[in-house]
C-alpha atoms as a PDB file:
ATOM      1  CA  UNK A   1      82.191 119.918 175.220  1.00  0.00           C
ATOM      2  CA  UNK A   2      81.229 123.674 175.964  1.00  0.00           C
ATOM      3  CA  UNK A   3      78.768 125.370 178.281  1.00  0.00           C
ATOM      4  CA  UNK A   4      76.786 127.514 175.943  1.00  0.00           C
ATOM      5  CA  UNK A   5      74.059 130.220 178.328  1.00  0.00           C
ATOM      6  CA  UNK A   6      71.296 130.967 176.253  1.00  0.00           C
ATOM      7  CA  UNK A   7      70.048 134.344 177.543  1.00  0.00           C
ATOM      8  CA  UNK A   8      66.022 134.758 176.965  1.00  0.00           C
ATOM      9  CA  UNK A   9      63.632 138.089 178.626  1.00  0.00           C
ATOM     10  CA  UNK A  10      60.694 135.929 179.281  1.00  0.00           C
ATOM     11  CA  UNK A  11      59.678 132.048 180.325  1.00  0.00           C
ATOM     12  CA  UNK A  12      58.313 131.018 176.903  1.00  0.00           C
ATOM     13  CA  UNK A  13      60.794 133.090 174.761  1.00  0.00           C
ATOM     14  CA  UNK A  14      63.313 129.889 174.874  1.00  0.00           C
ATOM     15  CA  UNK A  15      60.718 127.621 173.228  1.00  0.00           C
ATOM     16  CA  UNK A  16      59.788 130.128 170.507  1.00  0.00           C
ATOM     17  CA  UNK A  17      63.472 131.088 169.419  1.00  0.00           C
ATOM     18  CA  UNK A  18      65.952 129.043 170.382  1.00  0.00           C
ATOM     19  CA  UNK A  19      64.554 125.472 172.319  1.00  0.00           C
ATOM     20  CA  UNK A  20      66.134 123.311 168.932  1.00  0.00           C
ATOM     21  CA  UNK A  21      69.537 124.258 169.592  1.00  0.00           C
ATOM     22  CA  UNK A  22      68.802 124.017 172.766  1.00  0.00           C
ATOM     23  CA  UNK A  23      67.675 119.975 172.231  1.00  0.00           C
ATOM     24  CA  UNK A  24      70.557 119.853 169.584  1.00  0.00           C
ATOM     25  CA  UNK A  25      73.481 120.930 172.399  1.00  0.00           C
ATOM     26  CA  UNK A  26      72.253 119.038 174.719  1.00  0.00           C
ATOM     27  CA  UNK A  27      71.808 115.718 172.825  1.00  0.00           C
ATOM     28  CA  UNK A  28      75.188 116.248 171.977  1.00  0.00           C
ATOM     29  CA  UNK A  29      77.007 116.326 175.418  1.00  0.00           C
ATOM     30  CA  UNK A  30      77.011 120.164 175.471  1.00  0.00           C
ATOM     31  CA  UNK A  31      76.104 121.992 178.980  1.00  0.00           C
ATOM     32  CA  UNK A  32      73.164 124.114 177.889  1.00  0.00           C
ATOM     33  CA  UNK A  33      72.275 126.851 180.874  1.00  0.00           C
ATOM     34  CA  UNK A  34      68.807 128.776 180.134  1.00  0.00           C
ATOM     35  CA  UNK A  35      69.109 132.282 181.858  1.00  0.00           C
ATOM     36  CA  UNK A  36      65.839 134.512 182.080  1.00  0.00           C
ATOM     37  CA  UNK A  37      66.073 138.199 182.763  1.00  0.00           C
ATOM     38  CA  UNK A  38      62.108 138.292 184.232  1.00  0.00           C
ATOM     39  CA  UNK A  39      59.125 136.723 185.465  1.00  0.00           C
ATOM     40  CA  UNK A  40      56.702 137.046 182.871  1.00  0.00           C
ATOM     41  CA  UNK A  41      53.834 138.477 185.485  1.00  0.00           C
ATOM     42  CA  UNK A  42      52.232 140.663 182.337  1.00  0.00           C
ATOM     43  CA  UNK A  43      51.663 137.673 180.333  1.00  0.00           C
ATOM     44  CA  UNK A  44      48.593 136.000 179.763  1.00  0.00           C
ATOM     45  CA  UNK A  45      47.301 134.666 183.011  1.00  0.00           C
ATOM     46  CA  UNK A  46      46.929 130.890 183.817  1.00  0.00           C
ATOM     47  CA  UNK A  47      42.884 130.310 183.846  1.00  0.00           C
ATOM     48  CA  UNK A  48      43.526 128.494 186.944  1.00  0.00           C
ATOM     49  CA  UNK A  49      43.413 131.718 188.703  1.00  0.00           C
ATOM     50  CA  UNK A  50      47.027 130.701 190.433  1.00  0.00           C
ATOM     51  CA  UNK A  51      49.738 133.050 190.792  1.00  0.00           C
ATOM     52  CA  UNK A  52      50.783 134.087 187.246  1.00  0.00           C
ATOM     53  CA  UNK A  53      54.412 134.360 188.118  1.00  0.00           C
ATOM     54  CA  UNK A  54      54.522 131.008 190.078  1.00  0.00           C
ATOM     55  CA  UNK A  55      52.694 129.291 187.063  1.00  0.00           C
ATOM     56  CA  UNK A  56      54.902 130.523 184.041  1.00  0.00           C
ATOM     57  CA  UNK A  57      58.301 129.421 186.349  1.00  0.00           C
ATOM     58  CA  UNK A  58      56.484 125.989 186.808  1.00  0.00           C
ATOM     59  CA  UNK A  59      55.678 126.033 182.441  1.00  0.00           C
ATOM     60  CA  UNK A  60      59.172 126.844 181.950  1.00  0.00           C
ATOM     61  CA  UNK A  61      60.869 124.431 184.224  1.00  0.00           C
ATOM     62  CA  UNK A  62      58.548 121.776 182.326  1.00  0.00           C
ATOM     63  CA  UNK A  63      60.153 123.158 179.426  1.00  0.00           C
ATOM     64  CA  UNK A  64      63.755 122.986 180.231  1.00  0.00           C
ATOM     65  CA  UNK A  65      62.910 119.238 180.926  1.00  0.00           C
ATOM     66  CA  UNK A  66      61.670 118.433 177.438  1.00  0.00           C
ATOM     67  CA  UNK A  67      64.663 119.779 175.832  1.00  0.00           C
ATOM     68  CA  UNK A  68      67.012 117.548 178.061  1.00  0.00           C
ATOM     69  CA  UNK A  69      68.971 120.827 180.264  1.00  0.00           C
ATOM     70  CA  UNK A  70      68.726 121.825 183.706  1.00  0.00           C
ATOM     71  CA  UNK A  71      66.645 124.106 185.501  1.00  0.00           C
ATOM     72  CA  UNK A  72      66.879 127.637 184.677  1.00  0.00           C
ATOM     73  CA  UNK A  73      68.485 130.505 186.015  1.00  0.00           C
ATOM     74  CA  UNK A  74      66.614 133.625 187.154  1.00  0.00           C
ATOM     75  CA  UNK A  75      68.254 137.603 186.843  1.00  0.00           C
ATOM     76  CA  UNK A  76      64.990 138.619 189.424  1.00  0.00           C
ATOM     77  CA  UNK A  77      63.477 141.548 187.057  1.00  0.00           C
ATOM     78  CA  UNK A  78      60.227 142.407 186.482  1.00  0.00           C
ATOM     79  CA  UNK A  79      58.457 141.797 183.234  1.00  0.00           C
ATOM     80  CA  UNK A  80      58.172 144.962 181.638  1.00  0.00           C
ATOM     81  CA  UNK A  81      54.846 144.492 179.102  1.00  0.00           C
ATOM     82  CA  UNK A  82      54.876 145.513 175.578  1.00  0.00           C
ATOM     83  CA  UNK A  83      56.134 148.505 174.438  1.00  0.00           C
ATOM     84  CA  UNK A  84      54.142 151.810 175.523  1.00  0.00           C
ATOM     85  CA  UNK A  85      52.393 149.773 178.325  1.00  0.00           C
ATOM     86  CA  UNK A  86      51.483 151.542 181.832  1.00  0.00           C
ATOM     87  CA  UNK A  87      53.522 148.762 183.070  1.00  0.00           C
ATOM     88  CA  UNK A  88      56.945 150.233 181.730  1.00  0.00           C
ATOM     89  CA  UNK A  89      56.822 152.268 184.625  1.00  0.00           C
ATOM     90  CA  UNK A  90      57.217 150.092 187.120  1.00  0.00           C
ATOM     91  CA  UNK A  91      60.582 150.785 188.623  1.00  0.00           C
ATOM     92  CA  UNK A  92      61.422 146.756 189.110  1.00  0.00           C
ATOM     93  CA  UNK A  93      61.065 145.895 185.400  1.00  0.00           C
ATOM     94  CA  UNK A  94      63.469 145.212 183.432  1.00  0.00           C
ATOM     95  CA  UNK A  95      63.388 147.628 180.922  1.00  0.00           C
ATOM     96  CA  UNK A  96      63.964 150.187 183.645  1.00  0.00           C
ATOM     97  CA  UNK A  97      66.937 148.421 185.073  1.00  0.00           C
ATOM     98  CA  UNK A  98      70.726 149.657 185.070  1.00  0.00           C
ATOM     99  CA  UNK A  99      72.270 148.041 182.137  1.00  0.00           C
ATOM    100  CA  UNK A 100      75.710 147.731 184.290  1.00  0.00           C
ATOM    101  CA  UNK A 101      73.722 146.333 187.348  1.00  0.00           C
ATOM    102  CA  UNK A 102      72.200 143.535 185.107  1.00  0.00           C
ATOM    103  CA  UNK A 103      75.090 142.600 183.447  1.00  0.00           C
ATOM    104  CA  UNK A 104      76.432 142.292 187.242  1.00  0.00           C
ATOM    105  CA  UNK A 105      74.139 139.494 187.645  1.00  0.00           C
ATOM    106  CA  UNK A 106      74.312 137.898 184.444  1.00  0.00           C
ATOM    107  CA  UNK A 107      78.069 137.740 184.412  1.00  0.00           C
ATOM    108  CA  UNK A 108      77.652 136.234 188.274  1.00  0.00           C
ATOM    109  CA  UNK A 109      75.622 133.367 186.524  1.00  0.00           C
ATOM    110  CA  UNK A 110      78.323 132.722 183.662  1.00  0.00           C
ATOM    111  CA  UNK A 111      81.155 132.760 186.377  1.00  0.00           C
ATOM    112  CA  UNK A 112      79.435 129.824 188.043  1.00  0.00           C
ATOM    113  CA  UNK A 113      78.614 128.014 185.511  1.00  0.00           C
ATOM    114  CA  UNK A 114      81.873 128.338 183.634  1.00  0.00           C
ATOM    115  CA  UNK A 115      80.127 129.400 180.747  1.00  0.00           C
ATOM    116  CA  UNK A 116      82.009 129.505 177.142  1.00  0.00           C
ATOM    117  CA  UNK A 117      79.061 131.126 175.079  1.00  0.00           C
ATOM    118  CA  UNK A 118      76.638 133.611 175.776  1.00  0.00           C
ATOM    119  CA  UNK A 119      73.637 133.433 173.081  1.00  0.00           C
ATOM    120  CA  UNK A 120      71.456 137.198 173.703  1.00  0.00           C
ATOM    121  CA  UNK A 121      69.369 138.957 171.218  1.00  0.00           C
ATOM    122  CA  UNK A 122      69.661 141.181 167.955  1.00  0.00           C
ATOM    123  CA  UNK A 123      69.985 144.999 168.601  1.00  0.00           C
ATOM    124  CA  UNK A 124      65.833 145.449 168.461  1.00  0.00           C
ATOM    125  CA  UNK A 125      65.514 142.500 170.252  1.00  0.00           C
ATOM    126  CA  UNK A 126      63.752 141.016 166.935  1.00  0.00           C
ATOM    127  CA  UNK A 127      60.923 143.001 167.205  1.00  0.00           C
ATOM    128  CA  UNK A 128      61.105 145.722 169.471  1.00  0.00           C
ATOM    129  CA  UNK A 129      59.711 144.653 172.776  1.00  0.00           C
ATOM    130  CA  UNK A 130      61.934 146.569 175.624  1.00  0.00           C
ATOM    131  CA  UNK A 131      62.587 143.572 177.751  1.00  0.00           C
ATOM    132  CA  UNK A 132      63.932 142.067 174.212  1.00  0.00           C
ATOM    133  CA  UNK A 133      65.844 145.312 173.446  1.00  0.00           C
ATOM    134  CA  UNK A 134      67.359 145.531 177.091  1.00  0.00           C
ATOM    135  CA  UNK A 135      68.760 142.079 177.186  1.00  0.00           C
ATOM    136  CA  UNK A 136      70.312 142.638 174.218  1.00  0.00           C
ATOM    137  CA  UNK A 137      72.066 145.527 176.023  1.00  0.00           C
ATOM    138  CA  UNK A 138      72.870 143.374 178.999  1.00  0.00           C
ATOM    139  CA  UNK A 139      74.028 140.632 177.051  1.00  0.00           C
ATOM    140  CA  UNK A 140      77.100 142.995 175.228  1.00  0.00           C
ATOM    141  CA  UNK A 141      77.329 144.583 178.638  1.00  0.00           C
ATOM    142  CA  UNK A 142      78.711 141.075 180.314  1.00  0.00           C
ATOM    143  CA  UNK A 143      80.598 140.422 177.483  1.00  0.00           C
ATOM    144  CA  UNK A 144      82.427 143.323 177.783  1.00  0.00           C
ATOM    145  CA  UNK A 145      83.405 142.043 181.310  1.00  0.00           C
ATOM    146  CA  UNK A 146      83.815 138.858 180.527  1.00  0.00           C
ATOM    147  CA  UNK A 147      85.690 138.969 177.038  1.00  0.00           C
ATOM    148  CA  UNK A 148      87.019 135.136 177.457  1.00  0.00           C
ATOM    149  CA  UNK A 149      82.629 134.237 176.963  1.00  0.00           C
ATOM    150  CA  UNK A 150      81.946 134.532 173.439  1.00  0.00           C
ATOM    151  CA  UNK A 151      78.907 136.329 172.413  1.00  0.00           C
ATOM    152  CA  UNK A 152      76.168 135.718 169.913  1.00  0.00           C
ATOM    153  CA  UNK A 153      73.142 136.916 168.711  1.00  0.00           C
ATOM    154  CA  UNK A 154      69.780 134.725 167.703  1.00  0.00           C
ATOM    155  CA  UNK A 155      67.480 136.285 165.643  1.00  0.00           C
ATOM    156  CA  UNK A 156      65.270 134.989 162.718  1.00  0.00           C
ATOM    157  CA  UNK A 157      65.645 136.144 158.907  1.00  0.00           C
ATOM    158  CA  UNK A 158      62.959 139.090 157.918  1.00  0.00           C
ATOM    159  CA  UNK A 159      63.025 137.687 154.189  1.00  0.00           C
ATOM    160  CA  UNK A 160      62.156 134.096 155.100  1.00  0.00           C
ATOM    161  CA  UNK A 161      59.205 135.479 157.113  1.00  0.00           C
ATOM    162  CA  UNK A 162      57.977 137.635 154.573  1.00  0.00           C
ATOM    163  CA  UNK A 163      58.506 134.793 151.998  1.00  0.00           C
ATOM    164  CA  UNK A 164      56.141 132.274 154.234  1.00  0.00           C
ATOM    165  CA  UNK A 165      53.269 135.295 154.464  1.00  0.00           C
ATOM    166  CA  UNK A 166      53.348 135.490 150.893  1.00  0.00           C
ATOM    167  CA  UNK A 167      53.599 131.567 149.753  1.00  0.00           C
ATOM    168  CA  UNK A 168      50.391 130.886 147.991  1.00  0.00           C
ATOM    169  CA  UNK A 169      50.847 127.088 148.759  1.00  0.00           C
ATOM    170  CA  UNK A 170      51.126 128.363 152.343  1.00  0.00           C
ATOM    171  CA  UNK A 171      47.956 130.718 152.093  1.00  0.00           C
ATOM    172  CA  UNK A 172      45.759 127.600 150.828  1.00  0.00           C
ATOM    173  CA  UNK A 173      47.018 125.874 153.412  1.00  0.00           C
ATOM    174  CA  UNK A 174      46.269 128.327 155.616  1.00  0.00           C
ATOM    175  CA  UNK A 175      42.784 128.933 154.335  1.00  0.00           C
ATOM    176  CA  UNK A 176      41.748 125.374 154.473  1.00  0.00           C
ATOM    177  CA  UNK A 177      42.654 124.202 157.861  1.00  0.00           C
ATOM    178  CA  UNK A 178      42.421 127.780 160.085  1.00  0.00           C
ATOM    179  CA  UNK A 179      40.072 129.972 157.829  1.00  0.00           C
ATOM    180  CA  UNK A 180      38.872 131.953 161.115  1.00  0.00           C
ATOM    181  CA  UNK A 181      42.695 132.649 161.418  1.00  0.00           C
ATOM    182  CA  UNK A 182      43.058 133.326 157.630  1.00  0.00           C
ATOM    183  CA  UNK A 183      40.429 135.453 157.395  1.00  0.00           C
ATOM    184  CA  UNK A 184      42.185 137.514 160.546  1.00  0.00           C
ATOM    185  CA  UNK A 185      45.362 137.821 157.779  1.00  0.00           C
ATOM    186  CA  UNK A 186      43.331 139.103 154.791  1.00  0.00           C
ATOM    187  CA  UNK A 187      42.172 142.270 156.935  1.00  0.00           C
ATOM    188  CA  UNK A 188      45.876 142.889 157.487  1.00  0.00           C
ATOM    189  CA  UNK A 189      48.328 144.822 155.537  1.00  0.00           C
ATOM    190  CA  UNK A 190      50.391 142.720 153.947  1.00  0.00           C
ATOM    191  CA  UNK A 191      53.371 145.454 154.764  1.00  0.00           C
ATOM    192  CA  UNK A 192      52.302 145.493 158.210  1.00  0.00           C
ATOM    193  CA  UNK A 193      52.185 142.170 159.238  1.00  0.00           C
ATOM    194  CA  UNK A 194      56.225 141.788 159.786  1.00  0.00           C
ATOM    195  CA  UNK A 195      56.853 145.178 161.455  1.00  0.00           C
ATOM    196  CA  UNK A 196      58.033 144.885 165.099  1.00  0.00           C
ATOM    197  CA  UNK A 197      56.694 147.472 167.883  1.00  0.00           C
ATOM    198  CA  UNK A 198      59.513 149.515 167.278  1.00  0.00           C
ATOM    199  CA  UNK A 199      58.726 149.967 163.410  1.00  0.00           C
ATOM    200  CA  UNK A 200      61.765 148.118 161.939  1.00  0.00           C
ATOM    201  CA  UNK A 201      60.793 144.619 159.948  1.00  0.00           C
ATOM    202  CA  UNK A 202      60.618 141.545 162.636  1.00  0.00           C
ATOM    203  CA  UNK A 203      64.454 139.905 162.667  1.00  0.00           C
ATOM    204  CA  UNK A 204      67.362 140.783 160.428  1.00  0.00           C
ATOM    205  CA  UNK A 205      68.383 140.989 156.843  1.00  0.00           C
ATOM    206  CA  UNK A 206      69.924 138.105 155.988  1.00  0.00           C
ATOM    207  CA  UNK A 207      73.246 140.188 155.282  1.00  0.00           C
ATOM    208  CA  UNK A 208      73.247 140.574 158.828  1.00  0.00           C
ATOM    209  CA  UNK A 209      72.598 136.562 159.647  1.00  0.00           C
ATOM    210  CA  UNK A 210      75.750 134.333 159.837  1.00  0.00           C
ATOM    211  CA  UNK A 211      74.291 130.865 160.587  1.00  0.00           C
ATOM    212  CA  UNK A 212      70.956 128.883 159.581  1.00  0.00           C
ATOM    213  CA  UNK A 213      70.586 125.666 161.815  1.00  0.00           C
ATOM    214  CA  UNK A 214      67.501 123.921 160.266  1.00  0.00           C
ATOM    215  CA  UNK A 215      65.998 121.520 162.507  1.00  0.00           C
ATOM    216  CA  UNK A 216      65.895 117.874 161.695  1.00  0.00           C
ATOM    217  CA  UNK A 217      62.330 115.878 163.002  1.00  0.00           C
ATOM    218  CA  UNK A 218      63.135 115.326 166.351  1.00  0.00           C
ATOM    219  CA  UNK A 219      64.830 118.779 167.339  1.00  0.00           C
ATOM    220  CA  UNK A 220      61.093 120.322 165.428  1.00  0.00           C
ATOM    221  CA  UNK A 221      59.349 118.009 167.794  1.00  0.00           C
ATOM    222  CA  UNK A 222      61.090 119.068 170.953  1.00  0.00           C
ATOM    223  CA  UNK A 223      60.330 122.464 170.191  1.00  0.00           C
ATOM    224  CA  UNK A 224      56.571 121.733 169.524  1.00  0.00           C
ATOM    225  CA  UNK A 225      56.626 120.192 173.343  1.00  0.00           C
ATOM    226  CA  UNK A 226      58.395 122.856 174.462  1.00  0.00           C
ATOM    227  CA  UNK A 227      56.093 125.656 173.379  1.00  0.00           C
ATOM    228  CA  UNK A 228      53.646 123.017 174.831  1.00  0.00           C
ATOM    229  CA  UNK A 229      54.894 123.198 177.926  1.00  0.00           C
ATOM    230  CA  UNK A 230      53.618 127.352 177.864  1.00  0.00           C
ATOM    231  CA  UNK A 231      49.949 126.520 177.485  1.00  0.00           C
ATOM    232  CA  UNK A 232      48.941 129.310 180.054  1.00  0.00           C
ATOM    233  CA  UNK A 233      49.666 131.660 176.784  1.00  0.00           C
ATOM    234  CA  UNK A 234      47.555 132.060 174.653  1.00  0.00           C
ATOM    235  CA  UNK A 235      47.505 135.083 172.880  1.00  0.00           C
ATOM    236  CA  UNK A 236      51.007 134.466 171.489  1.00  0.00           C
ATOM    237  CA  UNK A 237      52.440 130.380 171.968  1.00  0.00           C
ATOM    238  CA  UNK A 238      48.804 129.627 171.894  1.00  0.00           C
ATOM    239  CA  UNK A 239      48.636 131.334 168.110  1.00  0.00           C
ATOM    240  CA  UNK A 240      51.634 129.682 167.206  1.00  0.00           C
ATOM    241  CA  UNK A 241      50.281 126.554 168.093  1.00  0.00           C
ATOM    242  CA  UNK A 242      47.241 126.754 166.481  1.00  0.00           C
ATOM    243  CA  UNK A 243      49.045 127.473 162.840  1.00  0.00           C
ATOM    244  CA  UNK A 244      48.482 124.106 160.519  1.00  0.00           C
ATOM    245  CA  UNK A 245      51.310 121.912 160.907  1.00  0.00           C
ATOM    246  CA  UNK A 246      52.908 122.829 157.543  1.00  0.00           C
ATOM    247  CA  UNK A 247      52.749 126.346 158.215  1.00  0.00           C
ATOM    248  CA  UNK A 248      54.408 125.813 161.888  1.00  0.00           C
ATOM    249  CA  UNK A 249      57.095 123.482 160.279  1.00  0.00           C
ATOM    250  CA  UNK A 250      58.038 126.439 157.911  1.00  0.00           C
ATOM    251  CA  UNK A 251      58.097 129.074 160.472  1.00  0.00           C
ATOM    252  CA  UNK A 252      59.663 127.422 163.262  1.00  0.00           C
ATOM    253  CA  UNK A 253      61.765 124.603 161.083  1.00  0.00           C
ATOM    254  CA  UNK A 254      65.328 127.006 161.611  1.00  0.00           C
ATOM    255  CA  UNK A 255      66.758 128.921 163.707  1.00  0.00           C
ATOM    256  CA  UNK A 256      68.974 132.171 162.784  1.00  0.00           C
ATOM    257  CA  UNK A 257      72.383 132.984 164.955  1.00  0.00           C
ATOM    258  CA  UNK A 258      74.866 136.333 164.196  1.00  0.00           C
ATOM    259  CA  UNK A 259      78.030 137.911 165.626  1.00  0.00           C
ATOM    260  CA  UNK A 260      77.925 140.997 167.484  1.00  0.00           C
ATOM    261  CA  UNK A 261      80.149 142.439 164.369  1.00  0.00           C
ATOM    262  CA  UNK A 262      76.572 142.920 162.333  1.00  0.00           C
ATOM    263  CA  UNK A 263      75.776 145.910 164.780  1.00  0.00           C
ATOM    264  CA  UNK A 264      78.937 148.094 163.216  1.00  0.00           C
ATOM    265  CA  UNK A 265      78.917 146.723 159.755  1.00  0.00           C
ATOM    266  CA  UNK A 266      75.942 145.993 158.563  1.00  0.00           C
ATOM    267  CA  UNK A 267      75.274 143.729 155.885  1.00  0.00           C
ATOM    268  CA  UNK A 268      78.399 142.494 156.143  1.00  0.00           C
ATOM    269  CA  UNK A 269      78.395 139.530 157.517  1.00  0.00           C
ATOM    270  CA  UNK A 270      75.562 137.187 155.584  1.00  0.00           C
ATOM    271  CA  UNK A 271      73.806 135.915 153.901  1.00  0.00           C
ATOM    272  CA  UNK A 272      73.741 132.923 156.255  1.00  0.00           C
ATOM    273  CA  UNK A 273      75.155 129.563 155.968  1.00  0.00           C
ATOM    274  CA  UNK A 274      73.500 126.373 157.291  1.00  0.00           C
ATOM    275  CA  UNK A 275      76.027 125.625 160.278  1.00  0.00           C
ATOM    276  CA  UNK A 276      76.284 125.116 163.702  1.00  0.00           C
ATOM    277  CA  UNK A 277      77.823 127.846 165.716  1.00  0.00           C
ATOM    278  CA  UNK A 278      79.114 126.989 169.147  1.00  0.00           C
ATOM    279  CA  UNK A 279      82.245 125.332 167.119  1.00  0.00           C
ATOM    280  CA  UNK A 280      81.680 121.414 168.304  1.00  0.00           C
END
């Protein structure tokens, strides 16, 4: 069995992106270590009035007990905010952070934990967000110092996405059971609506995705809890959540893994293949 680190910015990203392979690995006998680079204090606050930073570690620890791992591990940043935000300039963020300094503490957590994969994000992070972009950079940082840890990317395929926005079965669907949230879609460019912050489409070409792992019923359902788990945000889990089931199923039914070779060649490696990538 193998120690795979899955290496997420913010409490909530693991549920989003990765929290089925997460339930997969760990159902299977696999050591599954979440690591998070911040503390998610610029997300939505809990209504609750408690501390936001002190709430999200409690939704995320909830989390990490639905999908069956241990508590996760902390790197001690600073959320940064979205992209452009007065917030970037806070000097403890993340986004401001030395890349070598964070990678100091990220390789501390794979030392102890023995780790044999490290799981980061795509070059943009998938959509742009600095804290997304920076572990990214962190995550090939470590790896450089710790070349024995085999590094992958997650990441979700820009064509699928664009396919679901565009499914006409999908847009009835849509219509009939959300039609305050449909209506929000039709005043959107249809171009638009999968660009990241950062102006490149959401994800990667899927010559730059190795691996599809679709999610069988129960792995989907852990997910669904998982995200659960993040009520306190609503402006993005919160949206997810409220997407009819058959449009959630599509969006969130797989999960998207690459090698680090994509960043030098790409569209090289793909399209992707449904597999499982941490080799057992």
């Amino acid at each position: 069995m193998s120690t795979i680190a899955f290496f997420h910015a913010h409490p909530d990203d693991e549920s989003s992106q990765t929290a089925g392979m997460m339930f997969r690995a760990a159902r299977a006998g696999h050591r599954v270590v979440l690591i998070i680079a911040t503390d998610g204090r610029y997300g939505t606050p809990p209504a609750s009035g408690e501390d936001i930073v002190s709430f999200r570690r409690g939704e995320v620890e909830a989390s990490a007990r639905v999908l069956g791992i241990e508590p996760p591990r902390w790197l001690g940043y600073h959320d940064s905010g979205m992209l452009g935000a007065e917030t970037n300039a806070d000097d403890l963020v993340l986004a401001r952070a030395d890349v070598d300094e964070a990678a100091g503490r990220l390789v501390e957590v794979l030392d102890d934990v023995a780790a044999d994969y490290l799981l980061g994000y795509d070059h943009h992070g998938g959509y742009g967000h600095p804290d997304h972009v920076q572990v990214h950079k962190i995550a090939v940082a470590a790896a450089r110092l710790r070349p024995d840890v085999r590094l992958l990317f997650t990441s979700f395929s820009a064509s699928e996405s664009a396919a679901q926005m565009a499914d006409p079965a999908l847009l009835e669907v849509l219509k009939a059971e959300a039609p305050d949230l449909a209506a929000v879609f039709e005043t959107m460019d249809p171009q638009s609506i999968n660009i990241g912050s950062d102006g490149e489409p959401m994800g990667l070409d899927d010559s730059d995705l190795r691996w599809k792992i679709t999610l069988d019923a129960d792995e989907l359902a852990a997910k669904r809890r998982a995200m659960e788990c993040h009520a306190s945000q609503t402006s993005d889990v919160g949206m997810m959540l409220s997407l009819p089931r058959a449009i959630y199923d599509a969006r969130f039914g797989a999960e998207f893994v690459t090698v680090p070779e994509y960043v030098d060649a790409r569209g090289t490696v793909g399209p992707p293949v449904e597999g499982w990538p941490f080799g057992d």
